[in-house]
PDB file of N, CA and C in Angstrom:
ATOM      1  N   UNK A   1      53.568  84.897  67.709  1.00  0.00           N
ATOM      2  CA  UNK A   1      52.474  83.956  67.636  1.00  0.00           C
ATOM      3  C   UNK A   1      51.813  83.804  69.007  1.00  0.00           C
ATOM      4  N   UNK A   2      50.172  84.059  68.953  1.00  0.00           N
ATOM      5  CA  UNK A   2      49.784  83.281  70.428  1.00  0.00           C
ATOM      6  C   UNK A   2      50.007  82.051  70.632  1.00  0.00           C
ATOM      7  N   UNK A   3      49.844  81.655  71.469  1.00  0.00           N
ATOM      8  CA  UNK A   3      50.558  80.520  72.128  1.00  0.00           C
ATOM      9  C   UNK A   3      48.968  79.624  72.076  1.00  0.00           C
ATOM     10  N   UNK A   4      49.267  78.059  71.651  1.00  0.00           N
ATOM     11  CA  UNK A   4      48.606  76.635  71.409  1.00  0.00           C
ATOM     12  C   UNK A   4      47.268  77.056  72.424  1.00  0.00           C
ATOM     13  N   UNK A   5      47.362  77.452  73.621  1.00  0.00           N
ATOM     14  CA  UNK A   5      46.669  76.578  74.433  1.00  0.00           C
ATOM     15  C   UNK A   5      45.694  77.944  74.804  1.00  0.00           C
ATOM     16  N   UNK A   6      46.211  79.124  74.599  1.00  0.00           N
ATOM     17  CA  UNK A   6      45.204  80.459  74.590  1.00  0.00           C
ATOM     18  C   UNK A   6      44.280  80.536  73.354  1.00  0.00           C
ATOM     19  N   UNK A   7      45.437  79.967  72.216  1.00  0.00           N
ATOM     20  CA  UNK A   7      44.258  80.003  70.795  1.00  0.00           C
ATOM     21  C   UNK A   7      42.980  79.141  70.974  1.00  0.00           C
ATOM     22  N   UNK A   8      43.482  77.673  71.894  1.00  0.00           N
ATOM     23  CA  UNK A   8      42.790  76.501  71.364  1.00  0.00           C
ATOM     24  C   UNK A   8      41.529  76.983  72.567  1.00  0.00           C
ATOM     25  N   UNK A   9      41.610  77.591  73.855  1.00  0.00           N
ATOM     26  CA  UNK A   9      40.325  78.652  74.588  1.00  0.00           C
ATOM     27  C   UNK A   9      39.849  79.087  73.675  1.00  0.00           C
ATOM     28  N   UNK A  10      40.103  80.019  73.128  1.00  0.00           N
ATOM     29  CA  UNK A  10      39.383  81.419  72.253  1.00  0.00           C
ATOM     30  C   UNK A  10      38.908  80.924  71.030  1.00  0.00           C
ATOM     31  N   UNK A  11      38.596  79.275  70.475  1.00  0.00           N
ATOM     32  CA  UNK A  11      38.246  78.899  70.063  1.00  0.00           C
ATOM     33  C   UNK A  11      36.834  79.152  69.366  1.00  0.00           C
ATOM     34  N   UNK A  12      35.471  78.959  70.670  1.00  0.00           N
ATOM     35  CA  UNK A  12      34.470  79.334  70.202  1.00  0.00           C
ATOM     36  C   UNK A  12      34.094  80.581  70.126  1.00  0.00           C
ATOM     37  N   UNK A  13      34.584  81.301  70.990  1.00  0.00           N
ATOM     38  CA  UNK A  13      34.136  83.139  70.938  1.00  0.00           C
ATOM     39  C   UNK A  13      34.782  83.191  69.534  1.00  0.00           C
ATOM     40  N   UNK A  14      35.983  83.140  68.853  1.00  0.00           N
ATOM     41  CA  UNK A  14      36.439  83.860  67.428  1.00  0.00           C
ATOM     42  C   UNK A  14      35.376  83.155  66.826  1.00  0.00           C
ATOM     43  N   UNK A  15      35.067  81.911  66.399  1.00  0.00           N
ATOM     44  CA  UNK A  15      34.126  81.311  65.193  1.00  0.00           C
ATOM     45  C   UNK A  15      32.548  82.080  65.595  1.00  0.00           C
ATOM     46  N   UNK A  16      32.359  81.956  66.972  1.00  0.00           N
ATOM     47  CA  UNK A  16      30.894  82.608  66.900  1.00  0.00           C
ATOM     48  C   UNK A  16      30.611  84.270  66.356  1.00  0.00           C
ATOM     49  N   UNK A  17      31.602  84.963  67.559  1.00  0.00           N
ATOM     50  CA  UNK A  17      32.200  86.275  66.615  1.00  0.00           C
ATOM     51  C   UNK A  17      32.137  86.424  65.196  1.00  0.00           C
ATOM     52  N   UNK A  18      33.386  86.060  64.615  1.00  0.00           N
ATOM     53  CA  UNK A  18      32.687  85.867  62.643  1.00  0.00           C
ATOM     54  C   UNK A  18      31.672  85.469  62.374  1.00  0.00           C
ATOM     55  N   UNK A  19      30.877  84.390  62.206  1.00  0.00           N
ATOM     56  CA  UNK A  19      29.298  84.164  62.042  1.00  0.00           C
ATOM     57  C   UNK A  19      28.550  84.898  62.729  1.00  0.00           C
ATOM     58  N   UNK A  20      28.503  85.375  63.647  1.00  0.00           N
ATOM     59  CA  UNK A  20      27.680  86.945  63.579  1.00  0.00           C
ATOM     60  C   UNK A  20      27.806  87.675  62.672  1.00  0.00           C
ATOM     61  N   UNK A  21      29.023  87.679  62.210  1.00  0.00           N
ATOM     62  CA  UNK A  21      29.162  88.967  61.033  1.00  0.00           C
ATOM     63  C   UNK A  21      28.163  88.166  60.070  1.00  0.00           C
ATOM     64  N   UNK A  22      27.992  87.148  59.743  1.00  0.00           N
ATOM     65  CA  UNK A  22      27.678  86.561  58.420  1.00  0.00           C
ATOM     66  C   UNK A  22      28.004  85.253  58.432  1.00  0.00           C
ATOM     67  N   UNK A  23      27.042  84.567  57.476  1.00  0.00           N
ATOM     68  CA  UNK A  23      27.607  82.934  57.213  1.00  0.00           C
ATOM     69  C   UNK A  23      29.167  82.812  56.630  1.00  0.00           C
ATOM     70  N   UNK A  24      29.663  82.308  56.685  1.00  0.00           N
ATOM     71  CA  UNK A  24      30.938  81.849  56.138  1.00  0.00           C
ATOM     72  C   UNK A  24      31.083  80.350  55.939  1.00  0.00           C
ATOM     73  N   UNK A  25      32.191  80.036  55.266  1.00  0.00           N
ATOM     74  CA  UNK A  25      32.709  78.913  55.111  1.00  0.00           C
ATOM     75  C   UNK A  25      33.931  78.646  55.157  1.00  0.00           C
ATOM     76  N   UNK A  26      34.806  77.502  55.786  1.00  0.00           N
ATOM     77  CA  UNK A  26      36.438  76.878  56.620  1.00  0.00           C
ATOM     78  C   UNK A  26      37.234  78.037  55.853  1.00  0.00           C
ATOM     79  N   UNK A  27      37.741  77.840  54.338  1.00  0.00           N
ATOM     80  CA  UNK A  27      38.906  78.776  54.258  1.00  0.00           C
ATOM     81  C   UNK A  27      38.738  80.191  54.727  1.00  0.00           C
ATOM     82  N   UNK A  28      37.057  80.929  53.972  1.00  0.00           N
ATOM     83  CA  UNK A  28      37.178  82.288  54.476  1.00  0.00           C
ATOM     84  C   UNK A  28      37.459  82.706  56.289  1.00  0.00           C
ATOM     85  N   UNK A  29      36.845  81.413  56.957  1.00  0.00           N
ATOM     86  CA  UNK A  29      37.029  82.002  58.454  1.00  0.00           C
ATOM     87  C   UNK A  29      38.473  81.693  58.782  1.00  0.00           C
ATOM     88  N   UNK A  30      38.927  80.681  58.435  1.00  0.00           N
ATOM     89  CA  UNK A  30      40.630  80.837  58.404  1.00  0.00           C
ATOM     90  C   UNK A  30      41.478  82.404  58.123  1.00  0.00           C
ATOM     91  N   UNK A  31      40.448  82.307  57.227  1.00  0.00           N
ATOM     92  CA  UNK A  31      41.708  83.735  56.828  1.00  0.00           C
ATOM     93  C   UNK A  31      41.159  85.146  57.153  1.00  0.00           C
ATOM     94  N   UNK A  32      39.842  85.304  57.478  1.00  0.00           N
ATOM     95  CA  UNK A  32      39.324  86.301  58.881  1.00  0.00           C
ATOM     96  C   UNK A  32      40.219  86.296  60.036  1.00  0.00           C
ATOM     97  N   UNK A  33      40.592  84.796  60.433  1.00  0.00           N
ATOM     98  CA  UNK A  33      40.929  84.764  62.171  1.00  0.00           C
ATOM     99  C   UNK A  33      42.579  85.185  61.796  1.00  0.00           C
ATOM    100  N   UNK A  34      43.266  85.325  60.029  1.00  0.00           N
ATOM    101  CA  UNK A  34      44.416  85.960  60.126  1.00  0.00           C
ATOM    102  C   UNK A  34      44.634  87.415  60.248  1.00  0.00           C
ATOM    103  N   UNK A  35      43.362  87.659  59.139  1.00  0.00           N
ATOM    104  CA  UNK A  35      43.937  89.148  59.195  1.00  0.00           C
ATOM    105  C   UNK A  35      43.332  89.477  60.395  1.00  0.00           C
ATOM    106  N   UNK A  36      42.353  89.074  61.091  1.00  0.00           N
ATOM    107  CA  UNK A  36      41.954  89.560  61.825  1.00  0.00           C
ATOM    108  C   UNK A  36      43.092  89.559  63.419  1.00  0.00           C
ATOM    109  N   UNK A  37      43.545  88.973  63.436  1.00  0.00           N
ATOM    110  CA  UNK A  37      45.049  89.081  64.536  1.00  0.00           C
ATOM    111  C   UNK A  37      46.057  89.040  63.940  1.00  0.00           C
ATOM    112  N   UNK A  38      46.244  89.687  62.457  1.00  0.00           N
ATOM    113  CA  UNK A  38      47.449  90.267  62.421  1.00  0.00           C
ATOM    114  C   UNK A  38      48.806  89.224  61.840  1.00  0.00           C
ATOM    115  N   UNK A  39      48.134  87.974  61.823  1.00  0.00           N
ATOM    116  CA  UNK A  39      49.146  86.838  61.081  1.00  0.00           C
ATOM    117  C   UNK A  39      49.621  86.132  62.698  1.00  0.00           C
ATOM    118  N   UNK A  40      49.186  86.348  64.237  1.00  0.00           N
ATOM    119  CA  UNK A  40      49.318  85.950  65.293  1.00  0.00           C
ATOM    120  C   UNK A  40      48.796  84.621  65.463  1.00  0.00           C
ATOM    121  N   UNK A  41      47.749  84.708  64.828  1.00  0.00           N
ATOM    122  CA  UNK A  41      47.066  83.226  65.039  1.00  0.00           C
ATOM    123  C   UNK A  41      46.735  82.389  63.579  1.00  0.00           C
ATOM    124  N   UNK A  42      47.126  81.355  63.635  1.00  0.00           N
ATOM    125  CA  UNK A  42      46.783  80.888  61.995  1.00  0.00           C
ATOM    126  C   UNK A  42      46.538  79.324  62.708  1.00  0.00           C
ATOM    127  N   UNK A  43      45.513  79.447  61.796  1.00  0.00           N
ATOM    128  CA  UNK A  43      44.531  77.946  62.209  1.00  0.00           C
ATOM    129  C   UNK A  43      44.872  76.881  60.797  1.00  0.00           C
ATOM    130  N   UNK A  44      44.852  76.163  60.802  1.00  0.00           N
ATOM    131  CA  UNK A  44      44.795  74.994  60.072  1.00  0.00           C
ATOM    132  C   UNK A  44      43.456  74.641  59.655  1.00  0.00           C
ATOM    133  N   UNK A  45      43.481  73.594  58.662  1.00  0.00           N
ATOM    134  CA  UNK A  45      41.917  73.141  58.419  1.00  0.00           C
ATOM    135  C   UNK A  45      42.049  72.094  59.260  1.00  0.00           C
ATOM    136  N   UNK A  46      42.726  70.955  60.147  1.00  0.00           N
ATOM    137  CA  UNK A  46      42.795  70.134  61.275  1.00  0.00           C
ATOM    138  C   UNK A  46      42.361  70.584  62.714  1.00  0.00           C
ATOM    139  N   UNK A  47      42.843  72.270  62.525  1.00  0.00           N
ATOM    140  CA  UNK A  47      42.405  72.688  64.099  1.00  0.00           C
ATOM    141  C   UNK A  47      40.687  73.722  63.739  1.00  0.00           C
ATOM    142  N   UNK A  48      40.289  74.009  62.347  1.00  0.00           N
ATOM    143  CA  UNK A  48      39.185  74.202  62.371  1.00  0.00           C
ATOM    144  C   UNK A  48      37.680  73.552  62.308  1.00  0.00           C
ATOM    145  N   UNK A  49      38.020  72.859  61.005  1.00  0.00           N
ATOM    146  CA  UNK A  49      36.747  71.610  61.297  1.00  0.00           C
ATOM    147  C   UNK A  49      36.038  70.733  62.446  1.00  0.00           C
ATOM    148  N   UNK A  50      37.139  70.389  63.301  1.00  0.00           N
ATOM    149  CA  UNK A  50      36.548  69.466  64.635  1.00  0.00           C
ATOM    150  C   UNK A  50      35.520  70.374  65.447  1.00  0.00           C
ATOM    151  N   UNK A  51      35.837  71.714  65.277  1.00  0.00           N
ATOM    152  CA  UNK A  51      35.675  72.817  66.031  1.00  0.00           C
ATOM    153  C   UNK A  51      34.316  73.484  65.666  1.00  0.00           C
ATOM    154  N   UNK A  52      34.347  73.165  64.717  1.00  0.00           N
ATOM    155  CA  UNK A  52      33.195  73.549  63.687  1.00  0.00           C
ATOM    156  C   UNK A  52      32.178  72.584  63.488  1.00  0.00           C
ATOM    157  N   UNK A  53      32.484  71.273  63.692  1.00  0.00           N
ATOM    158  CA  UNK A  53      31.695  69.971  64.220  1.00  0.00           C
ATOM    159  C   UNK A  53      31.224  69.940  65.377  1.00  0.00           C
ATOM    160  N   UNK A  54      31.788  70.364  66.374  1.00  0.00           N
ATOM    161  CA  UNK A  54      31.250  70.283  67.726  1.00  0.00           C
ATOM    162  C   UNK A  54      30.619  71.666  67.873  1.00  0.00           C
ATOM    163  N   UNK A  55      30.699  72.208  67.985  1.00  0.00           N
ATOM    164  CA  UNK A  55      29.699  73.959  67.490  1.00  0.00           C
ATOM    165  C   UNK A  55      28.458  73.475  67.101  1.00  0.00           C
ATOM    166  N   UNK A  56      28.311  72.659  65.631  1.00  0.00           N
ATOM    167  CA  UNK A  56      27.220  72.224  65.309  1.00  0.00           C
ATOM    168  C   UNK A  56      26.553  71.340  65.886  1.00  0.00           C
ATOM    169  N   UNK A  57      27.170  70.584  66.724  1.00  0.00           N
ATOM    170  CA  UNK A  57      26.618  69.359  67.114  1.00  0.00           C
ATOM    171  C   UNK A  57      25.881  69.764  68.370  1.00  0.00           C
ATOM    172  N   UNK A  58      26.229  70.871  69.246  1.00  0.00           N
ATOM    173  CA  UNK A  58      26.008  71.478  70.556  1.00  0.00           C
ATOM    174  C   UNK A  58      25.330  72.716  69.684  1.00  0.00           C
ATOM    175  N   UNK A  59      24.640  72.691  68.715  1.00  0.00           N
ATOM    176  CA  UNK A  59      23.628  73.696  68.167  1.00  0.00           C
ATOM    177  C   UNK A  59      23.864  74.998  68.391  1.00  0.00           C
ATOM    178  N   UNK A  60      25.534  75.309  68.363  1.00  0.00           N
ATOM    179  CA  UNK A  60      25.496  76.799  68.182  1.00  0.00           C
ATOM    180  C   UNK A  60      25.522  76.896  67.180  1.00  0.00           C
ATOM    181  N   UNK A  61      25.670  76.537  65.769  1.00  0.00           N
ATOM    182  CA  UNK A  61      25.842  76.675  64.619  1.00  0.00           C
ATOM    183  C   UNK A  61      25.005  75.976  63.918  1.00  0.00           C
ATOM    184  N   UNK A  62      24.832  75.812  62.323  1.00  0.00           N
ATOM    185  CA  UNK A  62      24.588  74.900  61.756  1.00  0.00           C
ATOM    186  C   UNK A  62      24.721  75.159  60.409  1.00  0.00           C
ATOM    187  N   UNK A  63      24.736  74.131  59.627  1.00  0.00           N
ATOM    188  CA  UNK A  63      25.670  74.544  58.122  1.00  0.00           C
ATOM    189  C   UNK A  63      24.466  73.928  56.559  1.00  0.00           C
ATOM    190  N   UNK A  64      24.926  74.171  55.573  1.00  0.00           N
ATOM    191  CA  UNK A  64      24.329  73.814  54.533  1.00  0.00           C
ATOM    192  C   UNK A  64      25.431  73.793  53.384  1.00  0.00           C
ATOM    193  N   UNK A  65      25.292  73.126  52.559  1.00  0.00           N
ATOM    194  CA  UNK A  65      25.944  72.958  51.134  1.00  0.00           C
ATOM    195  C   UNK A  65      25.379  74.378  49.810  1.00  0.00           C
ATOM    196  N   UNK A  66      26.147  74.600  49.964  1.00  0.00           N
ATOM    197  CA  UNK A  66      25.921  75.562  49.045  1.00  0.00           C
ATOM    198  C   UNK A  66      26.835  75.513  47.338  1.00  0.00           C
ATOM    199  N   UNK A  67      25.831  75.505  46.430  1.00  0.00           N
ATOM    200  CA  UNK A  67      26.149  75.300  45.293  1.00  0.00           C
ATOM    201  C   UNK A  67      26.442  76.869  44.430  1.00  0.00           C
ATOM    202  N   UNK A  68      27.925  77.121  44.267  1.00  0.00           N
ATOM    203  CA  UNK A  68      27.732  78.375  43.664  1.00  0.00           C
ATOM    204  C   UNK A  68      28.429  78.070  42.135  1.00  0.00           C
ATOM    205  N   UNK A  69      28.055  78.692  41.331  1.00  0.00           N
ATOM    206  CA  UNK A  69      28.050  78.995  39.919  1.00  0.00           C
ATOM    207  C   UNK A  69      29.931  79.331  39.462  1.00  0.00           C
ATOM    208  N   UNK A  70      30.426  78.133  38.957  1.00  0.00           N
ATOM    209  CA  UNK A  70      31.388  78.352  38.103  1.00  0.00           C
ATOM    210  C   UNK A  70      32.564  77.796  39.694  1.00  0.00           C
ATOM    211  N   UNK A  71      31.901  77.138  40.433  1.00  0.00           N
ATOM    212  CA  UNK A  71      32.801  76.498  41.464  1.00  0.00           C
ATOM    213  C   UNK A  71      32.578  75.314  42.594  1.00  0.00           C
ATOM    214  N   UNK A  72      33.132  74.576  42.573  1.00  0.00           N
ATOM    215  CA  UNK A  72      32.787  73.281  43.740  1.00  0.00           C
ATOM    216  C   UNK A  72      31.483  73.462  44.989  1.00  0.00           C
ATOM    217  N   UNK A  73      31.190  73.082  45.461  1.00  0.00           N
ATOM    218  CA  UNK A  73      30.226  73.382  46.600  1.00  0.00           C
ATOM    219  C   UNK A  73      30.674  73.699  47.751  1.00  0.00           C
ATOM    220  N   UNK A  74      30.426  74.312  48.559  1.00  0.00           N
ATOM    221  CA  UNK A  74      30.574  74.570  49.625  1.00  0.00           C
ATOM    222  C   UNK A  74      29.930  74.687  50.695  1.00  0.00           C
ATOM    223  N   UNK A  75      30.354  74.237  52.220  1.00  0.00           N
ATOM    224  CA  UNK A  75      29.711  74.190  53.282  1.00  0.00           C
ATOM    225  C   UNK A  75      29.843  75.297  54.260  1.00  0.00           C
ATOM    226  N   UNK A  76      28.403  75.895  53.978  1.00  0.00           N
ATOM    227  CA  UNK A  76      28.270  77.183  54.815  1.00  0.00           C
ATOM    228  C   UNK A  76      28.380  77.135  56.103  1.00  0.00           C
ATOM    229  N   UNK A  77      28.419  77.726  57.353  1.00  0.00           N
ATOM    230  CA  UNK A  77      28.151  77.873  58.700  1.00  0.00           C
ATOM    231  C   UNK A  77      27.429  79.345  58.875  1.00  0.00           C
ATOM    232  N   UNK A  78      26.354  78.983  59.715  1.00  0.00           N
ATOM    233  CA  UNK A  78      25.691  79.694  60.190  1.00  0.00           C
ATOM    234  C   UNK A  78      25.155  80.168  61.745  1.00  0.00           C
ATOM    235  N   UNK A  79      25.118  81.223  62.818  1.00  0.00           N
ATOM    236  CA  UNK A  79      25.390  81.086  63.360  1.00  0.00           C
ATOM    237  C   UNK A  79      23.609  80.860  64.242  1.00  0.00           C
ATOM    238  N   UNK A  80      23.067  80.175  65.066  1.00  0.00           N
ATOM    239  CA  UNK A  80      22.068  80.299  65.627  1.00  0.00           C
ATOM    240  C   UNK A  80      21.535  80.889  66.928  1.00  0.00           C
ATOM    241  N   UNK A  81      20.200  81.165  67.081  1.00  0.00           N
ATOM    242  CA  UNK A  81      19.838  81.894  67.896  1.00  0.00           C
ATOM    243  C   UNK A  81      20.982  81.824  69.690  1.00  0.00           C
ATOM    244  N   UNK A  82      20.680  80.231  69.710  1.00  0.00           N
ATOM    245  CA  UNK A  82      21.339  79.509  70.950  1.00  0.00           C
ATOM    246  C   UNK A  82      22.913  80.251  70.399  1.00  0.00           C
ATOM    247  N   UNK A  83      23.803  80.159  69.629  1.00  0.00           N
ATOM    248  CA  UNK A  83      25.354  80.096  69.237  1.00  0.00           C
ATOM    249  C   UNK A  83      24.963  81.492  69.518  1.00  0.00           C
ATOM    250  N   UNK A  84      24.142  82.318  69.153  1.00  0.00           N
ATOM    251  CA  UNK A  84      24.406  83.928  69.932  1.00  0.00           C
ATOM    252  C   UNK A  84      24.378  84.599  71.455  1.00  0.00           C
ATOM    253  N   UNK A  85      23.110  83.496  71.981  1.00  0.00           N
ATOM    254  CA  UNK A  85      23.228  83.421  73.387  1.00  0.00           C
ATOM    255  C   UNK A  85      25.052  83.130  74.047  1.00  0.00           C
ATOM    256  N   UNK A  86      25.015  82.028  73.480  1.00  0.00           N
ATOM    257  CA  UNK A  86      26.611  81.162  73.807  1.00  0.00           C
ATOM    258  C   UNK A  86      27.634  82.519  73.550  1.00  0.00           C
ATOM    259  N   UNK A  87      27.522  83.159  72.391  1.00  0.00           N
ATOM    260  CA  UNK A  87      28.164  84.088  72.098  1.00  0.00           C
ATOM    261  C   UNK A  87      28.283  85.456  72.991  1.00  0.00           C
ATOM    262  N   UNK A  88      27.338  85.702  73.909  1.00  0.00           N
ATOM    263  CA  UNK A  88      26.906  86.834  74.574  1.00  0.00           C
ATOM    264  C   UNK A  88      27.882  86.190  75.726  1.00  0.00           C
ATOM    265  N   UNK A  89      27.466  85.222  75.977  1.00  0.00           N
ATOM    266  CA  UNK A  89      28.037  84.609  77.625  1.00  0.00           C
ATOM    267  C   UNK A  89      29.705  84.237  77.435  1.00  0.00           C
ATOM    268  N   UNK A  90      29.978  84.070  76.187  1.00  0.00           N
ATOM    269  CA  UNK A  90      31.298  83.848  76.007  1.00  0.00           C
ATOM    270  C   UNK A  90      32.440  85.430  76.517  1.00  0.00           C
ATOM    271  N   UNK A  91      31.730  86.599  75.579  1.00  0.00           N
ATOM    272  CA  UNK A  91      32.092  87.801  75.790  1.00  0.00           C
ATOM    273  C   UNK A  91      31.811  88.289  77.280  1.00  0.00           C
ATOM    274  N   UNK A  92      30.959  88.129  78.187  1.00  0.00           N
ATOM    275  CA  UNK A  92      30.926  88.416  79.552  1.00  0.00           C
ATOM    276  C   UNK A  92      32.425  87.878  80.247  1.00  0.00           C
ATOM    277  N   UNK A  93      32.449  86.382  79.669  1.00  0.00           N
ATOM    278  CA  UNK A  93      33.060  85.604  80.823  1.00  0.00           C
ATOM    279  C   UNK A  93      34.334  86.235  80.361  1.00  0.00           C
ATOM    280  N   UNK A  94      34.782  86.541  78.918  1.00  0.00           N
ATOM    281  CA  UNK A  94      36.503  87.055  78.274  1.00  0.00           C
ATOM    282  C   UNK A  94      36.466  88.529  79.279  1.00  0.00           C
ATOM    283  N   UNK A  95      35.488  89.109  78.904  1.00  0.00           N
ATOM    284  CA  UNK A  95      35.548  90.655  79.479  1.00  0.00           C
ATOM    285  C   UNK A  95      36.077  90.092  81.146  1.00  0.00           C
ATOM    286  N   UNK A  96      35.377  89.381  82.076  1.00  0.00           N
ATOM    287  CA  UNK A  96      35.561  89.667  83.233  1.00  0.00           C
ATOM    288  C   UNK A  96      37.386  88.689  83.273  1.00  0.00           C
ATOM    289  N   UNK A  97      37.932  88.139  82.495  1.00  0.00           N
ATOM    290  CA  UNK A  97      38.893  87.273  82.270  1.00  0.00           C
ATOM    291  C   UNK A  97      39.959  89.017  82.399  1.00  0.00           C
ATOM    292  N   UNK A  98      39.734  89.198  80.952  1.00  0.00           N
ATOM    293  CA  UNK A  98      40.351  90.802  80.876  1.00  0.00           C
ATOM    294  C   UNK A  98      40.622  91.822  81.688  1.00  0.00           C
ATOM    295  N   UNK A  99      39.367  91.760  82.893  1.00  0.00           N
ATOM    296  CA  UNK A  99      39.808  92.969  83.596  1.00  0.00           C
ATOM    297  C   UNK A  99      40.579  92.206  84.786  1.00  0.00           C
ATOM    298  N   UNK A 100      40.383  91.072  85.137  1.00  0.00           N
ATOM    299  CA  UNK A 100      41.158  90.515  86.300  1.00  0.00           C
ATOM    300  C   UNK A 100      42.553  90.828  85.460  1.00  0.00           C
ATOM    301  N   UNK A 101      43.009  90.348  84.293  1.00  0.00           N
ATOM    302  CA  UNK A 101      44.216  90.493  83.795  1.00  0.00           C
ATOM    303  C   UNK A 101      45.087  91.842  83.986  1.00  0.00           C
ATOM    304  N   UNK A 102      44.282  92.809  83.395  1.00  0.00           N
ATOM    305  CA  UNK A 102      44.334  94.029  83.640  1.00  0.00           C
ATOM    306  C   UNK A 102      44.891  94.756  85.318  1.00  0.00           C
ATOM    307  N   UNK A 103      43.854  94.373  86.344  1.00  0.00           N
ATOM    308  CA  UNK A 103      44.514  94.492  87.486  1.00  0.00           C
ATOM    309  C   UNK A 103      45.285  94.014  88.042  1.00  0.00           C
ATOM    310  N   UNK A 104      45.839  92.494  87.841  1.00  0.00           N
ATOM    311  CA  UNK A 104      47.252  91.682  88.410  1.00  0.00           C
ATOM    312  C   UNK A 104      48.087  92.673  87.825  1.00  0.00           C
ATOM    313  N   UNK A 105      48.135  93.242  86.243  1.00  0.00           N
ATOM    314  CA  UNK A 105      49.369  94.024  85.501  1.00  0.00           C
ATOM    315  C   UNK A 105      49.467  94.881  85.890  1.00  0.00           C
ATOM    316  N   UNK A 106      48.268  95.687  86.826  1.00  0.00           N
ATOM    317  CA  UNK A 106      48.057  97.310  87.213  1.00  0.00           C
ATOM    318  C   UNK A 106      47.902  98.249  86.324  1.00  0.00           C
ATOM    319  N   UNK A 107      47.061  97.773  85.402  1.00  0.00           N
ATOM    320  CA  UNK A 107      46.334  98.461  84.451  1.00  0.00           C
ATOM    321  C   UNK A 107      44.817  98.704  84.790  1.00  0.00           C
ATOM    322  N   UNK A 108      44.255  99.845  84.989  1.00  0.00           N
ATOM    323  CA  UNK A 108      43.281 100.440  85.039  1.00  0.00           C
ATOM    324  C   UNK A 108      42.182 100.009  84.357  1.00  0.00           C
ATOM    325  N   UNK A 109      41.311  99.192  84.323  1.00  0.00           N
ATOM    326  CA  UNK A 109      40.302  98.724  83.357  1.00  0.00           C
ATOM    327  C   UNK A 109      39.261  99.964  82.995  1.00  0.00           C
ATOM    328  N   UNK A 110      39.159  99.914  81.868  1.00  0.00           N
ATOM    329  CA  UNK A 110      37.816 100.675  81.508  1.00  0.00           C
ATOM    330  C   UNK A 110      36.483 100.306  81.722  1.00  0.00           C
ATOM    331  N   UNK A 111      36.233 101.137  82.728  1.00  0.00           N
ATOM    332  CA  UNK A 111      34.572 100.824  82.992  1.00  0.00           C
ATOM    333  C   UNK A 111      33.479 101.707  82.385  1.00  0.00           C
TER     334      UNK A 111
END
């Protein structure tokens, strides 16, 4: 398992990341951020929503109710122009995070 306090960083880069791919909604991005690391990281609906509130509230995101046929409603997330900017600058700052990591270990970064 990653560890509390690396997941609870990597917070907005994974949610902005998936909503690039596409709108989504809480369970499906839950279970993106599993398979997507492998069963390493598993989020809760307590550690996603707040997260997903403040995203919206700081206009990287923003959501709608969506009514689909033969099931409850659901609240989309979507990702916005600004949440892609945020998203660009998030990936700079991990990348340059990465290669410092990389050289303390004496691993060769790919340039």
């Amino acid at each position: 398992m990653i560890s509390k306090n690396l997941t609870a960083a990597s917070t907005k880069p994974i949610i902005l990341g998936i909503l690039r791919q596409g709108s989504s909604y809480g369970y499906l991005i839950i279970k993106k951020i599993k398979e997507l690391s492998g069963g390493k990281m598993e989020w809760s609906d307590g550690m996603l929503y707040p997260v997903l509130h403040r995203l919206e509230k700081e206009e990287l995101i923003r959501s709608e109710w969506v009514m689909a046929e033969n099931s409850r409603p659901r609240k989309y997330y979507h990702i916005t122009e600004a949440g892609k900017r945020e998203l660009n600058y998030e990936h700079e700052q991990w990348s340059q995070v990465n290669s410092i990591l990389n050289e303390v270990w004496g691993i060769k970064p790919s340039r």
